[in-house]
C-alpha atoms as a PDB file:
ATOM      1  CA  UNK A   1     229.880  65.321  -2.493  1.00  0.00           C
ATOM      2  CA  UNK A   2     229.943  68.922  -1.207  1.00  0.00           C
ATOM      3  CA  UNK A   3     229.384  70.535  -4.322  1.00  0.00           C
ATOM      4  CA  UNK A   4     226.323  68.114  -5.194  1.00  0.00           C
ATOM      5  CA  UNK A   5     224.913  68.770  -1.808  1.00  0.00           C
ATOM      6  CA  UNK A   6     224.963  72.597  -2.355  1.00  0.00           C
ATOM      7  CA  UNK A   7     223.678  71.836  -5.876  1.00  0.00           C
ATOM      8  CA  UNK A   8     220.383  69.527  -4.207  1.00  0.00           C
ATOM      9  CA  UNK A   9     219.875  72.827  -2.368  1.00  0.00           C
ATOM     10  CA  UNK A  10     220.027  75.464  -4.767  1.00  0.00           C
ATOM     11  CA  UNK A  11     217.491  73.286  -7.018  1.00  0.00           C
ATOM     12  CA  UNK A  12     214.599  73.610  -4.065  1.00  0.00           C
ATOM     13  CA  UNK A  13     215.609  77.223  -3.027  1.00  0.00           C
ATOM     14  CA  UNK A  14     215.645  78.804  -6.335  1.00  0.00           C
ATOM     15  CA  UNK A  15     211.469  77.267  -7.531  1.00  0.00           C
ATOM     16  CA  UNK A  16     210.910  78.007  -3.796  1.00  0.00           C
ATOM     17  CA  UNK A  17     211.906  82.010  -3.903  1.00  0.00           C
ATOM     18  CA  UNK A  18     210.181  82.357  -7.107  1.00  0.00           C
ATOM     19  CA  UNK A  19     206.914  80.239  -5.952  1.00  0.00           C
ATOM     20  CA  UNK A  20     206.596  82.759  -3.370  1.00  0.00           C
ATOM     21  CA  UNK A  21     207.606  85.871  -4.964  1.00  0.00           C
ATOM     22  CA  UNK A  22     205.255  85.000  -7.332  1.00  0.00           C
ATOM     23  CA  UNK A  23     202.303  84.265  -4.965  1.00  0.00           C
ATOM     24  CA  UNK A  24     202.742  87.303  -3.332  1.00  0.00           C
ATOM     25  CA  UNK A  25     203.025  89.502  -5.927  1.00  0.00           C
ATOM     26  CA  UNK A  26     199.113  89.042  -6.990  1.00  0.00           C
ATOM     27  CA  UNK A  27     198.448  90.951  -3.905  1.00  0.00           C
ATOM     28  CA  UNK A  28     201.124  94.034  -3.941  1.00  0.00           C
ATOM     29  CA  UNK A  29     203.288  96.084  -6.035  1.00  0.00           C
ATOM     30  CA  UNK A  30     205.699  96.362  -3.074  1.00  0.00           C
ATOM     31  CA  UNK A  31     208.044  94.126  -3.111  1.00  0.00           C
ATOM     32  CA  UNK A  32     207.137  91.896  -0.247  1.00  0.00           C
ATOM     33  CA  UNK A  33     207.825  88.532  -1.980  1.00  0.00           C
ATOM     34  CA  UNK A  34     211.847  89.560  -2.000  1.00  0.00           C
ATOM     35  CA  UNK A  35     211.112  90.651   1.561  1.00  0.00           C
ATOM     36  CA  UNK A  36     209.691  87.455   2.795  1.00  0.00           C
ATOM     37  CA  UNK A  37     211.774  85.370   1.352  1.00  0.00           C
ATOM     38  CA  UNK A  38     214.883  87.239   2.622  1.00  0.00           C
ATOM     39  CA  UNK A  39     213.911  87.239   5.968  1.00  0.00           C
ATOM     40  CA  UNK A  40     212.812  84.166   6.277  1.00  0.00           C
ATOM     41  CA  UNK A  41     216.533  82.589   4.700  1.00  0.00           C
ATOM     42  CA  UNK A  42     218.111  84.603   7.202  1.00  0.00           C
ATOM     43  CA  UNK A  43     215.800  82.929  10.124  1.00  0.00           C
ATOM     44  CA  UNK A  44     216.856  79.299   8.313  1.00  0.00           C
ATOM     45  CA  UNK A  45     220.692  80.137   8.248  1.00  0.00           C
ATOM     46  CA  UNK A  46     220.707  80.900  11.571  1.00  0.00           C
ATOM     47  CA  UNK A  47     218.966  77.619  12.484  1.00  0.00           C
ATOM     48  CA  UNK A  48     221.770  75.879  10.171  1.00  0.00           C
ATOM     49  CA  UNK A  49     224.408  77.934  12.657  1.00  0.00           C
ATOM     50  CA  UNK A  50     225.547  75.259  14.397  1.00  0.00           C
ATOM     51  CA  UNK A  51     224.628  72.041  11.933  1.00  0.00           C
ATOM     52  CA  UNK A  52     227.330  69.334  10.651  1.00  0.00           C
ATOM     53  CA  UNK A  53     229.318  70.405   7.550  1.00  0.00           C
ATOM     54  CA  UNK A  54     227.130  68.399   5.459  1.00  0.00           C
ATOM     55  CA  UNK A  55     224.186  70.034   6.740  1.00  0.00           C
ATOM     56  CA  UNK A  56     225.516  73.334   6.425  1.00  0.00           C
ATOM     57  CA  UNK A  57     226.279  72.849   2.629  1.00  0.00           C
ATOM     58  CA  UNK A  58     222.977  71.356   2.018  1.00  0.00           C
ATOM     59  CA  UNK A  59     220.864  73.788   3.490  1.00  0.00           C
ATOM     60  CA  UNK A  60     222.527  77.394   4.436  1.00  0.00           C
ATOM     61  CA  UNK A  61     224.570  77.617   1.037  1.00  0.00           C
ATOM     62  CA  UNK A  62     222.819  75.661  -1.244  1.00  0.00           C
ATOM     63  CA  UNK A  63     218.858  75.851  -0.041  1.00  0.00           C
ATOM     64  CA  UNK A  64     219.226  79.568   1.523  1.00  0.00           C
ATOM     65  CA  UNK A  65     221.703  80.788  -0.833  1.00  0.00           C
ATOM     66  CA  UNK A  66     219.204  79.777  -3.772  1.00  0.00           C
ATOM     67  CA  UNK A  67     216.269  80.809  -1.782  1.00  0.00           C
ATOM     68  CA  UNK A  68     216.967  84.521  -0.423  1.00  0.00           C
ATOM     69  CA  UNK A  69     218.117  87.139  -2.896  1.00  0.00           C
ATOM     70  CA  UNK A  70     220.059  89.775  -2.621  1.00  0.00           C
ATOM     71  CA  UNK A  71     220.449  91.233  -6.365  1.00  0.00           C
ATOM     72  CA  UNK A  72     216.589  91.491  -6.717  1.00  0.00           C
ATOM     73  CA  UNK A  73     216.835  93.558  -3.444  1.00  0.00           C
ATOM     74  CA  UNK A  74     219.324  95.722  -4.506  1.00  0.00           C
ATOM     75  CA  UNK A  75     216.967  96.141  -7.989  1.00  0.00           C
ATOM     76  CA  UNK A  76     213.655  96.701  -5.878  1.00  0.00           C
ATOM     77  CA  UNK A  77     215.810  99.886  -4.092  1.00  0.00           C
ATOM     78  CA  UNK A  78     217.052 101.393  -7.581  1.00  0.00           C
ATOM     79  CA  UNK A  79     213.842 100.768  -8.876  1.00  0.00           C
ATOM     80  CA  UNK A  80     211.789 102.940  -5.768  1.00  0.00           C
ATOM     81  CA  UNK A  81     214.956 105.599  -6.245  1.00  0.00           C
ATOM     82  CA  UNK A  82     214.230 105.957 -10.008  1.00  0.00           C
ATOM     83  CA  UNK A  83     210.338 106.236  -9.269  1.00  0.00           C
ATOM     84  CA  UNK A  84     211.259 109.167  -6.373  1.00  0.00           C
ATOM     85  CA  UNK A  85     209.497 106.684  -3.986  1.00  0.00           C
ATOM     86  CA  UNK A  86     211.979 107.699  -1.029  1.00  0.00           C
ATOM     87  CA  UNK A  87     210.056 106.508   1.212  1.00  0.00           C
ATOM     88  CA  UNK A  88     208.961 102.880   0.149  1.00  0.00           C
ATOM     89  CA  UNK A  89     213.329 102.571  -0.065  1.00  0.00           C
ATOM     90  CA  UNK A  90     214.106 103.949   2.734  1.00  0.00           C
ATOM     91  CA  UNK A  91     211.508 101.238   4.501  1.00  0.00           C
ATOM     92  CA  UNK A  92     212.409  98.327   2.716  1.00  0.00           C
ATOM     93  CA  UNK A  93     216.403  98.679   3.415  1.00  0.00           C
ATOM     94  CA  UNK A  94     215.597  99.395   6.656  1.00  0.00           C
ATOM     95  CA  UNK A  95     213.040  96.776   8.020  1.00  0.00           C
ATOM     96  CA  UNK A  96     214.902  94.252   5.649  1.00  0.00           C
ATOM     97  CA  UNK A  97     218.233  94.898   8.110  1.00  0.00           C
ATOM     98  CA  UNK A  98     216.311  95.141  11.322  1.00  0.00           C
ATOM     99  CA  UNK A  99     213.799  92.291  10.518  1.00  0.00           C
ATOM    100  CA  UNK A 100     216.510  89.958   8.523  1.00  0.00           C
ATOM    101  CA  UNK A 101     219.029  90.343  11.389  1.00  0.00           C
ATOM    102  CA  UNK A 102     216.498  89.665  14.170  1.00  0.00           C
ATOM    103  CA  UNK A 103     215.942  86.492  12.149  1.00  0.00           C
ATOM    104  CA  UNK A 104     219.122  85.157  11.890  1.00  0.00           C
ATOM    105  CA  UNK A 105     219.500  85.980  15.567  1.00  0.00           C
ATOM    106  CA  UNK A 106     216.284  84.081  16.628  1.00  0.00           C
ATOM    107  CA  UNK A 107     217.977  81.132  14.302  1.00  0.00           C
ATOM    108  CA  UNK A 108     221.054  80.830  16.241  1.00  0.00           C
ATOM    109  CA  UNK A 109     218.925  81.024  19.186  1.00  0.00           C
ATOM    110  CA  UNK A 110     216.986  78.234  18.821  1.00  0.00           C
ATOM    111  CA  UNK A 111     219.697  76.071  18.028  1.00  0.00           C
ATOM    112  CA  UNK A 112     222.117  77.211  20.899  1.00  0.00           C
END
């Protein structure tokens, strides 16, 4: 049951991160879409925080674990390193860490 749980999860939070992405990617070349979606996870784990196991599974690891992404992040930093933006890098890690901890701390809070 657990692993079909996480499974129902990852199959909305995968379309969902790319729906997104997607849709905000008309509007920018930053990469706000992996931002958004990132922060936003961390916000819905923390509301998961304190959830039954079943709950947990569904939604933190299966839904948020499909829907944020952490490789594409990690590309979207090598990628403003290669093209010398410094700057846009040095943002993006930062507010992602500040923002996407903030997040996960307003999450817990709203559920403790």
């Amino acid at each position: 049951m657990n692993t079909l749980l996480v499974m129902i999860g990852a199959a909305i939070g995968a379309p969902a991160r790319y729906a997104i992405d997607q849709y905000i990617r008309r509007f920018t070349t930053k990469p706000l879409g992996t931002f958004t979606v990132n922060i936003v996870g961390s916000f819905f784990i923390g509301l998961t925080f304190k959830a039954s196991t079943e709950t947990h599974e569904l939604l933190a690891i299966g839904f948020a674990g499909a829907f944020t992404t952490w490789s594409t992040f990690m590309l979207d930093l090598y990628l403003a390193y290669e093209l010398r933006r410094y700057k846009d890098a040095l943002i993006n890690v930062s507010a992602s860490l500040i923002f996407g901890l903030f997040a996960a701390w307003a999450g817990v809070q709203l559920v403790s």
